[in-house]
N, C-alpha and C. Protein backbone atom coordinates (compact mmCIF):
# COMPACT_ATOMS: atom_id res chain seq x y z
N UNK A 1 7.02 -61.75 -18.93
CA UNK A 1 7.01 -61.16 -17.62
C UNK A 1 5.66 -60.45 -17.46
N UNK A 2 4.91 -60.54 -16.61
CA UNK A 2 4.09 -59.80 -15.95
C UNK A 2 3.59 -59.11 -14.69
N UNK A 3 2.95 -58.28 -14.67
CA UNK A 3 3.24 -57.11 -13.54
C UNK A 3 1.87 -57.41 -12.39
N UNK A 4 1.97 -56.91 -11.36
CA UNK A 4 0.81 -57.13 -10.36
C UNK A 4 1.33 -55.27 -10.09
N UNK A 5 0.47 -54.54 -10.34
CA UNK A 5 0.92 -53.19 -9.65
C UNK A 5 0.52 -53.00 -8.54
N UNK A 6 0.49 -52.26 -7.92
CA UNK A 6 0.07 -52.31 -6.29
C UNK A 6 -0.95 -50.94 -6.37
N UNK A 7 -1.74 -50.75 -5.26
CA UNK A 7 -2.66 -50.07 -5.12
C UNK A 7 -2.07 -48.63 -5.43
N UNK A 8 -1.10 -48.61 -5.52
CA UNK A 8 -1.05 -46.92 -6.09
C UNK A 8 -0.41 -46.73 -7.25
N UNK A 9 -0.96 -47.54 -7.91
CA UNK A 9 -0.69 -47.28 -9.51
C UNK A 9 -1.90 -47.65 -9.81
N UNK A 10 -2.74 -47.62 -11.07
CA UNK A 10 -3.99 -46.92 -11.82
C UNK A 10 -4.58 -48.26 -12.23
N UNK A 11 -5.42 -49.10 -11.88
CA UNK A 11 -5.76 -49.78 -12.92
C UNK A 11 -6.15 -49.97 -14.16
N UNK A 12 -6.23 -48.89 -14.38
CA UNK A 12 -6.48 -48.33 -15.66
C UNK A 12 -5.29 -48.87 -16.81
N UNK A 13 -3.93 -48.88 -16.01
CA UNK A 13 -2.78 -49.23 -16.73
C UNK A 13 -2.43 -50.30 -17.32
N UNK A 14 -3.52 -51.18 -16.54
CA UNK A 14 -3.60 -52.78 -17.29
C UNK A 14 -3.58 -53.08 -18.52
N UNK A 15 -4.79 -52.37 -19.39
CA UNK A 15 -5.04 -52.94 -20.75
C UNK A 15 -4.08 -52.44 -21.28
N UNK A 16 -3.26 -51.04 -21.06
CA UNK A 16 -2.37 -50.98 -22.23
C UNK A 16 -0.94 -51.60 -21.94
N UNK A 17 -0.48 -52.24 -20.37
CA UNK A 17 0.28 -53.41 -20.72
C UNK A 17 0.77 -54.29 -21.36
N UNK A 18 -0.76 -55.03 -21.60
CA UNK A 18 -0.74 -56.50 -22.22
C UNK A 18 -0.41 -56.73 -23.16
N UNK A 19 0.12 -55.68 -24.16
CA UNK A 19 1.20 -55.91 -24.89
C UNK A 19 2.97 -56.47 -24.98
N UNK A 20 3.23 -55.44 -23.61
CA UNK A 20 4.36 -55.78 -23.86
C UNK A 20 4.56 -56.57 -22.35
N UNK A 21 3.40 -56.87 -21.22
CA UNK A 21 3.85 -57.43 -20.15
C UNK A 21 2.68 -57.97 -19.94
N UNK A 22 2.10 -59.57 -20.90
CA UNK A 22 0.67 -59.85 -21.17
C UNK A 22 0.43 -61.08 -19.53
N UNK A 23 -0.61 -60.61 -19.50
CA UNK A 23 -1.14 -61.18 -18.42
C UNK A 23 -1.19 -59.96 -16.58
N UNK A 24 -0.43 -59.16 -16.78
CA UNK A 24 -0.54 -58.09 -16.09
C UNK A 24 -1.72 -57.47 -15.53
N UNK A 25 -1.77 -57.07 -14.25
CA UNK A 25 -3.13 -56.86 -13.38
C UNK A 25 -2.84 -56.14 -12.35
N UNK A 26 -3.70 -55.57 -11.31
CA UNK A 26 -3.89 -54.60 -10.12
C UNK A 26 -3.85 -55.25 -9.19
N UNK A 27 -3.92 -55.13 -8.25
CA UNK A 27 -4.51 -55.25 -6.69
C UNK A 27 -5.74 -55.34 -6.73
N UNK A 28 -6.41 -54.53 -7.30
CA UNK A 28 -7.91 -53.77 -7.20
C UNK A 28 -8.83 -55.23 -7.95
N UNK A 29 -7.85 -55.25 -9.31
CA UNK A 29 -8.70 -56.01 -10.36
C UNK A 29 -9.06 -57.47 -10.13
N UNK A 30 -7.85 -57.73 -8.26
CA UNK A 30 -7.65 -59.47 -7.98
C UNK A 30 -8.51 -59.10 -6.35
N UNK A 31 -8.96 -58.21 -6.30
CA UNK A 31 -10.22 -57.63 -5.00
C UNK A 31 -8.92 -57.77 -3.70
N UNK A 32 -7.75 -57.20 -3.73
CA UNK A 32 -6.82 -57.23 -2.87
C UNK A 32 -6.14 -55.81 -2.20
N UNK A 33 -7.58 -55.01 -2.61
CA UNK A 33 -7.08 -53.49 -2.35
C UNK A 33 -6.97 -53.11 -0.91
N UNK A 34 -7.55 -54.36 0.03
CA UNK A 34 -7.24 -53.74 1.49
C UNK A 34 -7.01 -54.84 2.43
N UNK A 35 -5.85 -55.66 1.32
CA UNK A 35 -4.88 -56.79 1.27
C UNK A 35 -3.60 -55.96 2.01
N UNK A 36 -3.12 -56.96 2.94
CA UNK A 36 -1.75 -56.23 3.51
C UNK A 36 -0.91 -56.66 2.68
N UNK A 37 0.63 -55.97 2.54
CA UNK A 37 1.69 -56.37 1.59
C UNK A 37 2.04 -58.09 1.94
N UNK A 38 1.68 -58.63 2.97
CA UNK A 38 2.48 -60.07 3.00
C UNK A 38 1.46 -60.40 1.80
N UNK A 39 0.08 -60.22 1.68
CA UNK A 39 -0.99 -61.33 0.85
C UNK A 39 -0.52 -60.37 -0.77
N UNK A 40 -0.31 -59.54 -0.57
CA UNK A 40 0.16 -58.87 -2.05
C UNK A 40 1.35 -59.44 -2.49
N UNK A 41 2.16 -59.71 -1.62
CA UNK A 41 3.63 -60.52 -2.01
C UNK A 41 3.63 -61.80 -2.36
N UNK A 42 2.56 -62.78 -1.54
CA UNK A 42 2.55 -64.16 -1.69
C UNK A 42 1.26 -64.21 -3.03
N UNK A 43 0.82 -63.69 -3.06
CA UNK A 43 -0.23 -63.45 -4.13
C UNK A 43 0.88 -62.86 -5.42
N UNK A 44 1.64 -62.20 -5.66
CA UNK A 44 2.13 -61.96 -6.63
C UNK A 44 3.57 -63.02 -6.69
N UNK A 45 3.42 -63.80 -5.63
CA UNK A 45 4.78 -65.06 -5.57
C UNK A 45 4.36 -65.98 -6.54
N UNK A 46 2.56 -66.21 -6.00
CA UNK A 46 1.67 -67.28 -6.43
C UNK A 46 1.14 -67.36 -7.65
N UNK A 47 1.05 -65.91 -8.29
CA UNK A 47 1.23 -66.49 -9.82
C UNK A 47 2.48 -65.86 -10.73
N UNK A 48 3.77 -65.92 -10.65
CA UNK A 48 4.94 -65.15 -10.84
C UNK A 48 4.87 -64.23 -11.34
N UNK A 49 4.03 -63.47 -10.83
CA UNK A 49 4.10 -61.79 -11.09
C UNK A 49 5.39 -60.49 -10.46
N UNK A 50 5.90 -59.94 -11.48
CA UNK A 50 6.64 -58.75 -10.94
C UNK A 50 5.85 -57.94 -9.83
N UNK A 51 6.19 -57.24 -8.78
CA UNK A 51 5.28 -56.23 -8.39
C UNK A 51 5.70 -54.98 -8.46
N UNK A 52 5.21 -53.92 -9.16
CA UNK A 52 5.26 -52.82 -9.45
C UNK A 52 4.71 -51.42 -8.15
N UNK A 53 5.44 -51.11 -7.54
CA UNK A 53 4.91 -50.07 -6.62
C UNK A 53 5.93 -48.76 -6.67
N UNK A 54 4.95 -47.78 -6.06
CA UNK A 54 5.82 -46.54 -5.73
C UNK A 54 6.27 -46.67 -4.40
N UNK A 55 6.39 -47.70 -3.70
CA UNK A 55 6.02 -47.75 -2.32
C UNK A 55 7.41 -48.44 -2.14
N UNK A 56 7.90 -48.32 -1.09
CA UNK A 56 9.33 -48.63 -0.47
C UNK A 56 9.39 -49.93 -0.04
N UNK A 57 7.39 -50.25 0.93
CA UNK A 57 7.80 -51.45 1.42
C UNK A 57 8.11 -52.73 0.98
N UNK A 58 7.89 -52.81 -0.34
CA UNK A 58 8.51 -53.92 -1.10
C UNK A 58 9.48 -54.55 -1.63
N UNK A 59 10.34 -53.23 -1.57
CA UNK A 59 12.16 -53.26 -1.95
C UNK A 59 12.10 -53.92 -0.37
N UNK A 60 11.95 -53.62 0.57
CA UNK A 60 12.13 -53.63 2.00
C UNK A 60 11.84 -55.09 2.13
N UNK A 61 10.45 -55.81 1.38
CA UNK A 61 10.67 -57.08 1.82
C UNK A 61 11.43 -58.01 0.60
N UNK A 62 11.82 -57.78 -0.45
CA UNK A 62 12.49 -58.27 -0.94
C UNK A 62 14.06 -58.22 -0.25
N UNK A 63 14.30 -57.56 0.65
CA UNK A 63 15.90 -57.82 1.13
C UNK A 63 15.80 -58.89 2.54
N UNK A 64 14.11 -58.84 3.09
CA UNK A 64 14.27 -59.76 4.04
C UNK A 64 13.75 -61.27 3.30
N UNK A 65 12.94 -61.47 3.02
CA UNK A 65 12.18 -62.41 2.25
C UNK A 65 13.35 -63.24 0.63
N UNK A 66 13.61 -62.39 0.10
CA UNK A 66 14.36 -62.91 -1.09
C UNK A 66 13.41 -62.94 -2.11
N UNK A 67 13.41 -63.02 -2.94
CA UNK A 67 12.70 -63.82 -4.69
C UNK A 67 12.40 -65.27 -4.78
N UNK A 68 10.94 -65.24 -5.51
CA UNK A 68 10.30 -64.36 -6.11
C UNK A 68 9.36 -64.01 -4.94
N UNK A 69 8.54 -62.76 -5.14
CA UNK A 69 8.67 -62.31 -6.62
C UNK A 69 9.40 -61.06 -6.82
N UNK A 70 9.59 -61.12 -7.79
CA UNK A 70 10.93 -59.37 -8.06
C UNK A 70 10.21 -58.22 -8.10
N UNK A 71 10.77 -57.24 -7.49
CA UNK A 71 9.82 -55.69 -7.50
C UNK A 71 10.52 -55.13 -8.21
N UNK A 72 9.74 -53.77 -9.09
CA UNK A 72 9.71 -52.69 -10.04
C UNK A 72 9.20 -51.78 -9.03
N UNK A 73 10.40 -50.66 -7.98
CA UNK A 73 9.81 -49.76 -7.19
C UNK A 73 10.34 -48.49 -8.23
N UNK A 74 9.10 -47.99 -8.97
CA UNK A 74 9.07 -46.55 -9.63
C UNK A 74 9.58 -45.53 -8.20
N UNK A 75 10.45 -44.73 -8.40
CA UNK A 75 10.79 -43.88 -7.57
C UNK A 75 10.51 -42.75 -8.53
N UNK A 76 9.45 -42.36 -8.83
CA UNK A 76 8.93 -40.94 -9.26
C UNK A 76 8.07 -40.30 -8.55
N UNK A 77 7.45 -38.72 -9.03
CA UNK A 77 6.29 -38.31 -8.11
C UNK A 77 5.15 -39.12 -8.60
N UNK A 78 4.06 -38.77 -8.04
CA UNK A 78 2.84 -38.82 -8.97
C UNK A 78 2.93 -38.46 -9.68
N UNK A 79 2.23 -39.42 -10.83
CA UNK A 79 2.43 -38.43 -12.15
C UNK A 79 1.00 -39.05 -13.13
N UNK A 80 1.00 -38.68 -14.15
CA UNK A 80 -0.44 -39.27 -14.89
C UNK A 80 0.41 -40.69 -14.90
N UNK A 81 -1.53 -41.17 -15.54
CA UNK A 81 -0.87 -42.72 -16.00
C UNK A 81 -0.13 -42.87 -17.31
N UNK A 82 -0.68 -41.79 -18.13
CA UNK A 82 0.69 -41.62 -19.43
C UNK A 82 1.79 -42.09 -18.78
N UNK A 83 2.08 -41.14 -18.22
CA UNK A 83 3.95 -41.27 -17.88
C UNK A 83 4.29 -42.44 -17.44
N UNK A 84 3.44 -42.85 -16.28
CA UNK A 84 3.79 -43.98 -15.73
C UNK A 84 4.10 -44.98 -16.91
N UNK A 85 2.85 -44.93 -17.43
CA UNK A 85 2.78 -46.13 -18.88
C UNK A 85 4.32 -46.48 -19.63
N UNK A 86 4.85 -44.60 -19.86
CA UNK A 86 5.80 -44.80 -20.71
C UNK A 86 6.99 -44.74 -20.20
N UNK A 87 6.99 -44.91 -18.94
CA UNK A 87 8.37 -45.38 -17.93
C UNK A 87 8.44 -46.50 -18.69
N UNK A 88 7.41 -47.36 -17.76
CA UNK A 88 7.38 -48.94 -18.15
C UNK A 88 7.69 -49.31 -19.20
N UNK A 89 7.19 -48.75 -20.40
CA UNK A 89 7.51 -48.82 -22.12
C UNK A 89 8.77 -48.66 -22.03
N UNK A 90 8.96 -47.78 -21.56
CA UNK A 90 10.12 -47.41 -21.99
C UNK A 90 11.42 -47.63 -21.66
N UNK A 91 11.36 -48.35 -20.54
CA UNK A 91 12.63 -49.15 -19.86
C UNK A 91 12.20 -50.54 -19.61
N UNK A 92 11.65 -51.29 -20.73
CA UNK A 92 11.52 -52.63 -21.08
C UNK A 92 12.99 -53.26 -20.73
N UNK A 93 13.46 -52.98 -22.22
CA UNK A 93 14.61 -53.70 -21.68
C UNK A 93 15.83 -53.72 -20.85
N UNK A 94 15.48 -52.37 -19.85
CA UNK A 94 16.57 -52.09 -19.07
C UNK A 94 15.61 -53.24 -18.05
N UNK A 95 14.67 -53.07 -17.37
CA UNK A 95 13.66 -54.02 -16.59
C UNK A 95 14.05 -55.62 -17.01
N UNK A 96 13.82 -56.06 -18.07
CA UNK A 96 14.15 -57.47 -18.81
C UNK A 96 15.62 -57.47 -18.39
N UNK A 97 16.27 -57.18 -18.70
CA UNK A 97 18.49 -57.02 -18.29
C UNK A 97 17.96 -57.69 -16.95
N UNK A 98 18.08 -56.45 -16.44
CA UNK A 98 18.12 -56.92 -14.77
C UNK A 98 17.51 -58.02 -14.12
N UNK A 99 15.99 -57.92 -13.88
CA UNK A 99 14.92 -58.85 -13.74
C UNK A 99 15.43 -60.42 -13.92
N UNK A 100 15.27 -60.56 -15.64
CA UNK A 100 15.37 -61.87 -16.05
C UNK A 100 17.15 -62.10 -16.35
N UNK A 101 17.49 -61.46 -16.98
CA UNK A 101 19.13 -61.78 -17.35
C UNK A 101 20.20 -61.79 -16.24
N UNK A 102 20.17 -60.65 -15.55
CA UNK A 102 20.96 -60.47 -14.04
C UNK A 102 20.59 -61.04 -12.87
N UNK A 103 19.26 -61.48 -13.15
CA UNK A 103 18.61 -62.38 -11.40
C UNK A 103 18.28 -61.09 -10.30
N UNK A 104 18.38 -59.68 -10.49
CA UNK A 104 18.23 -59.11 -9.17
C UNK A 104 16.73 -58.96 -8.74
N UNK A 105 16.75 -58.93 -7.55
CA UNK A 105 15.69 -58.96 -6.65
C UNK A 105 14.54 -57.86 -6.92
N UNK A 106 14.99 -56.71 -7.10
CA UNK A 106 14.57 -55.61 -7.08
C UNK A 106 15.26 -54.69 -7.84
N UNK A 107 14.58 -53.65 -8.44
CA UNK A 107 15.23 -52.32 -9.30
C UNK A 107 13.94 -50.93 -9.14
N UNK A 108 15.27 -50.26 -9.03
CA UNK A 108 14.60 -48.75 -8.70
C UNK A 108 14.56 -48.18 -10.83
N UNK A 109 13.66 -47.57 -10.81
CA UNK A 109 13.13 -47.01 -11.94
C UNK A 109 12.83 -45.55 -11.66
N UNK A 110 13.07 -44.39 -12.34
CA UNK A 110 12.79 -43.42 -12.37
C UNK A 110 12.99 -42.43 -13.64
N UNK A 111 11.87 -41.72 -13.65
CA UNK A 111 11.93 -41.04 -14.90
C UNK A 111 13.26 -39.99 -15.11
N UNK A 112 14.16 -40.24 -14.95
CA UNK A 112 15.92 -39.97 -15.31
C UNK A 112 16.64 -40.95 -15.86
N UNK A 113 16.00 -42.47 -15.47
CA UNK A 113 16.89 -43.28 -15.85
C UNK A 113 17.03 -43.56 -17.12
């Protein structure tokens, strides 16, 4: 599985991905930073990328649109990219369950879960 994060997550977060979600990338890093969500969606359709946002509107088009591609909407504050990092780490395989094993469209993530 790999991630396309969306402009408000860090690109910075890439390299330490590619471990556990190899091939993973930005918005920024594919020059799509002032890309509207349809070209971010069909762009992350187009190479089966998860999309990772803090942003609502993507749960939003995954209920009109359908899968792929599947969103990872972090419902946290801002926070460093540590944390962010070790959300992601850290709810691998709750992300993998759902995602790939359960088929759902979309999953909310937050640092409680």
């Amino acid at each position: 599985m790999k991630f396309l994060l969306d402009d408000n997550l860090s690109r910075r977060l890439v390299p330490f991905l590619q471990h556990d979600y190899p091939g993973s990338t930005q918005v920024v890093l594919l020059a799509l930073e002032a890309a509207s969500d349809s070209v971010v969606w069909h762009t992350a359709k187009d190479h089966d990328c998860v999309i990772v946002t803090r942003d609502a509107d993507f749960q939003e088009l995954s209920l009109v649109w359908g899968q792929p591609p599947k969103v990872i909407w972090l419902k946290t504050k801002n926070q460093s990219r540590a944390a962010t990092l070790k959300i992601l780490l850290d709810h691998r395989l709750m992300i993998e369950d759902a995602l790939l094993i359960r088929g759902q469209a979309c999953i909310e993530v937050s640092d409680s879960v």
